[in-house]
N, C-alpha and C. Protein backbone atom coordinates (compact mmCIF):
# COMPACT_ATOMS: atom_id res chain seq x y z
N UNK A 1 -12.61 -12.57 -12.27
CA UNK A 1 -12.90 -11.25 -11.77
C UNK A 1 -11.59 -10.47 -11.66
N UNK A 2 -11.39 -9.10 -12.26
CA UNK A 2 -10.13 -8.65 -12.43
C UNK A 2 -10.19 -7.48 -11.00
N UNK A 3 -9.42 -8.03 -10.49
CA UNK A 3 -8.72 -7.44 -8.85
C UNK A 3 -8.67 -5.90 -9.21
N UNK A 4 -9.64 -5.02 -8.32
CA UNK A 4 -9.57 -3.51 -7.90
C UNK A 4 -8.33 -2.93 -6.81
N UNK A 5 -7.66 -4.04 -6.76
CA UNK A 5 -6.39 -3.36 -5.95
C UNK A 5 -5.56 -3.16 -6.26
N UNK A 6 -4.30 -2.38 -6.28
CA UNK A 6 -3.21 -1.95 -6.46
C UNK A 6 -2.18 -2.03 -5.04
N UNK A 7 -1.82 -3.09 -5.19
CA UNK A 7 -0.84 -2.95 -4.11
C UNK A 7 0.50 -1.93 -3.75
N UNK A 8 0.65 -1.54 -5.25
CA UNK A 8 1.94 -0.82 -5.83
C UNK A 8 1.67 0.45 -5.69
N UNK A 9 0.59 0.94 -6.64
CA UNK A 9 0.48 2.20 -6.19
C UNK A 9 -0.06 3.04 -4.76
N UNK A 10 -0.50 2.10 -4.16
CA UNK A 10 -0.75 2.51 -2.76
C UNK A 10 0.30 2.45 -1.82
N UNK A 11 1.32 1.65 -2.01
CA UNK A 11 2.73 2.05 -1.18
C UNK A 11 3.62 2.92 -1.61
N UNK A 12 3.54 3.24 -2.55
CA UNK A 12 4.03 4.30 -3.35
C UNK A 12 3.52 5.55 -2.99
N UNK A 13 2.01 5.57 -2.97
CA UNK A 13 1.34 6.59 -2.29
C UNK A 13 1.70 7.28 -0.81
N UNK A 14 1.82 5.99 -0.21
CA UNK A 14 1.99 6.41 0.93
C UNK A 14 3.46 6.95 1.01
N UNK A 15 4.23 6.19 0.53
CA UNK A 15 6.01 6.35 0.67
C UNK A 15 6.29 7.90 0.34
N UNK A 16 5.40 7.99 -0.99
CA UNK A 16 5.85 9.59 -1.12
C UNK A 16 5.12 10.74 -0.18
N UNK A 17 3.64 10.04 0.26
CA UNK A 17 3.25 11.28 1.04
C UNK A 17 3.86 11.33 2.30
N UNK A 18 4.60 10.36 2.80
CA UNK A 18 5.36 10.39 3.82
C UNK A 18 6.53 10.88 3.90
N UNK A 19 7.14 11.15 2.55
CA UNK A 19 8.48 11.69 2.08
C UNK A 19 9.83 10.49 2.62
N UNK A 20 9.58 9.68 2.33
CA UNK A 20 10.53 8.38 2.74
C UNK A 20 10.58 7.72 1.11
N UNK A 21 11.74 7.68 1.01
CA UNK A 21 12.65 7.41 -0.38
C UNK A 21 12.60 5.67 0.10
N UNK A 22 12.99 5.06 -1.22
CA UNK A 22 12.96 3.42 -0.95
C UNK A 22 13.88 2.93 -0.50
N UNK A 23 15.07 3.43 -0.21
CA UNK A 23 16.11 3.61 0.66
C UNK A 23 16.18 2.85 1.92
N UNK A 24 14.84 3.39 2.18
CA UNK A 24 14.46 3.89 3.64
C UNK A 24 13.90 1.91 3.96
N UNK A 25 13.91 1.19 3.11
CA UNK A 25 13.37 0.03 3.55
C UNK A 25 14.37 -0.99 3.44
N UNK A 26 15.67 -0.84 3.17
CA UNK A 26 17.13 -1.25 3.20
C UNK A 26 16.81 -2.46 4.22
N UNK A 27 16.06 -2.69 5.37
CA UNK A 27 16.64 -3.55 6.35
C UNK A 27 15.71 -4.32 6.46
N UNK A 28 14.41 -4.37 5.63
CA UNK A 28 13.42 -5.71 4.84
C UNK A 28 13.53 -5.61 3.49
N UNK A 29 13.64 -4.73 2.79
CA UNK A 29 13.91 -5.68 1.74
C UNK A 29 14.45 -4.57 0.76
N UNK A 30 15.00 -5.26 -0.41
CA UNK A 30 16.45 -4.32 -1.31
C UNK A 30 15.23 -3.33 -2.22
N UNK A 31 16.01 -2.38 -2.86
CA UNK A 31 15.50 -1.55 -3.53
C UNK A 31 14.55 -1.90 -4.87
N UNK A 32 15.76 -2.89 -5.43
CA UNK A 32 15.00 -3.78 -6.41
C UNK A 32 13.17 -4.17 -5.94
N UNK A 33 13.37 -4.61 -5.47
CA UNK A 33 12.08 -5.41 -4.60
C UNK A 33 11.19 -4.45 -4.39
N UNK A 34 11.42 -3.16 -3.56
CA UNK A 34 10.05 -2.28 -3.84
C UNK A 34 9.67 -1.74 -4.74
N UNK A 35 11.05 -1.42 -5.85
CA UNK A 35 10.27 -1.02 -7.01
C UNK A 35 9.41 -1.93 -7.84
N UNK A 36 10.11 -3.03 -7.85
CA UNK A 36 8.75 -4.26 -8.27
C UNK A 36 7.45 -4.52 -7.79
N UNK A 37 7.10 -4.02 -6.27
CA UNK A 37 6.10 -3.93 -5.54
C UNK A 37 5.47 -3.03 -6.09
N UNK A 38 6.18 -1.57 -5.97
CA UNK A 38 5.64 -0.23 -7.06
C UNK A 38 5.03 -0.26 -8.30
N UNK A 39 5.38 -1.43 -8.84
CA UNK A 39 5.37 -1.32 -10.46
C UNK A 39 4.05 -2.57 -10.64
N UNK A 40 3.94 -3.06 -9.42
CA UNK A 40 2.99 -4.27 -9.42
C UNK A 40 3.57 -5.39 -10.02
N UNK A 41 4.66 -5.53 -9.92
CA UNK A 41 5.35 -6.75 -10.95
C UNK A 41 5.39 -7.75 -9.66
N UNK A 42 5.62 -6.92 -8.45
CA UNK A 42 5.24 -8.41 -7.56
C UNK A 42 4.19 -8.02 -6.48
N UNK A 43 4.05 -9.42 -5.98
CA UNK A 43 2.92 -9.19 -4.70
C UNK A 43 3.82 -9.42 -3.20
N UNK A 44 3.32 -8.74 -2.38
CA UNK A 44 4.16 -9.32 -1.22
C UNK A 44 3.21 -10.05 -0.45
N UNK A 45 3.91 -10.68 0.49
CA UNK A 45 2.73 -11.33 1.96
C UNK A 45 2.43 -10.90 2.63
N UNK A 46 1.98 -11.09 3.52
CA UNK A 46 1.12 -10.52 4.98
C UNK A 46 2.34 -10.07 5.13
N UNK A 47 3.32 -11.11 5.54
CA UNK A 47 4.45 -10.91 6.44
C UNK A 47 5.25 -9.46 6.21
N UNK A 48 5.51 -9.26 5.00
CA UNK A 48 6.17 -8.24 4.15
C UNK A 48 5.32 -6.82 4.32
N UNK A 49 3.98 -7.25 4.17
CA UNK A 49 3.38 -5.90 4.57
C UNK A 49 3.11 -5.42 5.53
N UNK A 50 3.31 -6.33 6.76
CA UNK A 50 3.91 -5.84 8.01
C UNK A 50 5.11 -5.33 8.09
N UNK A 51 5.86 -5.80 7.68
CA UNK A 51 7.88 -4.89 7.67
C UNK A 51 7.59 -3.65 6.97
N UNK A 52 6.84 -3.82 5.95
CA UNK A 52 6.59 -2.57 5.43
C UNK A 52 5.99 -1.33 6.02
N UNK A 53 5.27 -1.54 6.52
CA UNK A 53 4.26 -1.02 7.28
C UNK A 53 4.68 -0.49 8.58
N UNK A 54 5.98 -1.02 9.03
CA UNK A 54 6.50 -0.20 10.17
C UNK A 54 7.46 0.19 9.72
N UNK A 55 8.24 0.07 8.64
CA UNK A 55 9.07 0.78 8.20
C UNK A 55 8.39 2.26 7.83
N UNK A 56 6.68 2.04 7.10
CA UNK A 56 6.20 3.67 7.38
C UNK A 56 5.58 3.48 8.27
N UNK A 57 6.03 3.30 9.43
CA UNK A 57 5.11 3.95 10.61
C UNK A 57 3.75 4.40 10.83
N UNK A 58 2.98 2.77 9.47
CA UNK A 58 1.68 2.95 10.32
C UNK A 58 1.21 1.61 10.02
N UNK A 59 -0.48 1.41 10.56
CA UNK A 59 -0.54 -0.07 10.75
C UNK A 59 -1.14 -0.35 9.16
N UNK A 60 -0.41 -2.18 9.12
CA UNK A 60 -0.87 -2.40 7.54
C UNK A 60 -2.10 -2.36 7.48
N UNK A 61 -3.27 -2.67 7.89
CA UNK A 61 -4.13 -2.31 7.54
C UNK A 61 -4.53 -0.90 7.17
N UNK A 62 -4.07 -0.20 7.36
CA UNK A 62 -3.68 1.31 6.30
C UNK A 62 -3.53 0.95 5.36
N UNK A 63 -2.04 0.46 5.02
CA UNK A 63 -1.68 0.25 4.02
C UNK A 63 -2.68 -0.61 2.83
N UNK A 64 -3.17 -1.84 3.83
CA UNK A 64 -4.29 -2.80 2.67
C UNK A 64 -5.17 -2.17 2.14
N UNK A 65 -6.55 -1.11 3.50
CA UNK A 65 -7.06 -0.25 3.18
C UNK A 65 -6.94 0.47 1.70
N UNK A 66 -5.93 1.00 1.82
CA UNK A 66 -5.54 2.54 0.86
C UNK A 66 -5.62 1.44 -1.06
N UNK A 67 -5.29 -0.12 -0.65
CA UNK A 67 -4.86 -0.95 -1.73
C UNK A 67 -6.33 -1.22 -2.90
N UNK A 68 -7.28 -0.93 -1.65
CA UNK A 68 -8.98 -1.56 -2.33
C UNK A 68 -9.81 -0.29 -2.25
N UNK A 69 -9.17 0.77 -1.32
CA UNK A 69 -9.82 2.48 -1.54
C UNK A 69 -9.60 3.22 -2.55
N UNK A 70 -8.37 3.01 -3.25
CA UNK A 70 -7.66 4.00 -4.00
C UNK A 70 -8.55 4.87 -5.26
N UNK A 71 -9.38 4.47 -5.38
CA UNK A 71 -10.42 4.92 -6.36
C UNK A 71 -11.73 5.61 -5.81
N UNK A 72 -11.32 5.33 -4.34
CA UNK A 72 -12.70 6.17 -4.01
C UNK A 72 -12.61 7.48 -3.04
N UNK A 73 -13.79 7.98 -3.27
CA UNK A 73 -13.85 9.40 -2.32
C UNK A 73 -13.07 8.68 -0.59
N UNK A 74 -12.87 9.83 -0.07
CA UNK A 74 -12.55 9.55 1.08
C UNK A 74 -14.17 8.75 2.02
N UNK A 75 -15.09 10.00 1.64
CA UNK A 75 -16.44 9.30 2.34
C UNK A 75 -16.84 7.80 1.70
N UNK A 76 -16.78 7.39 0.75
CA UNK A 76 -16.69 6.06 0.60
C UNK A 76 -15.86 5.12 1.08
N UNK A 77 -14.56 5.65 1.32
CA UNK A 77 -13.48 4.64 1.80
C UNK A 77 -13.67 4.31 3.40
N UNK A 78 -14.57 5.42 4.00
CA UNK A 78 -14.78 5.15 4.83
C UNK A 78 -16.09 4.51 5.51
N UNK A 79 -17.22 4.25 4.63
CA UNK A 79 -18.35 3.34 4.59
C UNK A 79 -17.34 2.45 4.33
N UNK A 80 -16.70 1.72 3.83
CA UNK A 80 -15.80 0.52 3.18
C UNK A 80 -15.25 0.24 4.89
N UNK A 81 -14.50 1.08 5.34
CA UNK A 81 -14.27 1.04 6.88
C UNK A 81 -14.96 0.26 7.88
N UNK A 82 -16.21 1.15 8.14
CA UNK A 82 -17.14 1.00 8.93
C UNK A 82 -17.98 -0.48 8.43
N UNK A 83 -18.07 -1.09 7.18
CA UNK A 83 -18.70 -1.65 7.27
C UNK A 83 -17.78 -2.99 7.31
N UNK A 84 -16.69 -2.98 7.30
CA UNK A 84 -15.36 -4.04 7.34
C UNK A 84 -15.47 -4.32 9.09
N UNK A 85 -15.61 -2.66 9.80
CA UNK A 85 -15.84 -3.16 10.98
C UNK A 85 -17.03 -3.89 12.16
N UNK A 86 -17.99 -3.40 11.25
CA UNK A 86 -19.00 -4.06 11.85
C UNK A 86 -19.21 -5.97 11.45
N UNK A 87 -18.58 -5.82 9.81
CA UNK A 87 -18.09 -7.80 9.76
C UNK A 87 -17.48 -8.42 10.40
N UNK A 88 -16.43 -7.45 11.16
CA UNK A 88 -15.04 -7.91 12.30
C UNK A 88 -16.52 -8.49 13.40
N UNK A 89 -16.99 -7.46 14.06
CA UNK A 89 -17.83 -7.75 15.06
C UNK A 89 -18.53 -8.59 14.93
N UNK A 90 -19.38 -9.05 14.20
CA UNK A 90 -20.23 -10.33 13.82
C UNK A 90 -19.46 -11.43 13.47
N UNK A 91 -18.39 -11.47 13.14
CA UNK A 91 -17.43 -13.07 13.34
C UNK A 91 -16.66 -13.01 14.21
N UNK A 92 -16.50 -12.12 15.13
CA UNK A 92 -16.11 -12.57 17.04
C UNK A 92 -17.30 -12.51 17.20
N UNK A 93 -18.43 -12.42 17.03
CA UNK A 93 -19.41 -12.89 17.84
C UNK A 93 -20.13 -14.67 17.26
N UNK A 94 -19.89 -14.50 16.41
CA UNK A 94 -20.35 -16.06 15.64
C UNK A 94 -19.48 -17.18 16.65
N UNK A 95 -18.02 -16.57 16.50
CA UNK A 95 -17.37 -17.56 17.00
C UNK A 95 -17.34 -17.76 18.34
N UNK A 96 -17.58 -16.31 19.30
CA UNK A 96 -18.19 -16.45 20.98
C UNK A 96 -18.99 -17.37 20.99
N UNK A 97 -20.37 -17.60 20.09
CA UNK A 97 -21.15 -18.28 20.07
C UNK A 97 -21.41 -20.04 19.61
N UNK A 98 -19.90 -20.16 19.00
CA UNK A 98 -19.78 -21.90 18.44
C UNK A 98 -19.72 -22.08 17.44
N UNK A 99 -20.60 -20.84 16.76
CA UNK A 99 -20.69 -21.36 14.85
C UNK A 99 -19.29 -21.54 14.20
């Protein structure tokens, strides 16, 4: 199954609508490295897309979000939302419950 995400162009997205140059991520990781992220030549980890993610000043799940939205209307991205959150709720409740 060929992956609908773009990890690259969605930090990219964000980096520029935020107006923060790659510069700006000097103190997780070198320039090299995001442009490879940009270019999709690499993947990062959780871990990384957390540093990232406060380096733009918002939470990664934004960032993941924007990675599996990028193709859709805003009103779709946000059924994609809502229904991510109502799965959150039914597996804290599975697991309140033992299953």
């Amino acid at each position: 199954m060929k992956s609908t995400s773009s990890f690259g162009s969605s930090l990219r997205f964000v980096r520029e609508a935020l107006g923060i140059p790659q510069e700006e991520f000097d103190l997780v990781s070198s320039r090299t490295y995001i442009s490879a992220l940009e270019r999709d030549l690499k993947q990062p980890t959780i871990a990384k897309i957390d540093s990232l993610a406060t380096v733009l000043g918002i939470h990664p799940m934004a960032l993941i979000t924007l990675c599996y939205c990028s193709r859709m209307t805003r009103e779709q991205a946000k059924q994609v939302l809502a229904t991510t959150a109502e799965q959150v709720d039914a597996l804290f409740d599975a697991h309140a419950q033992g299953r």
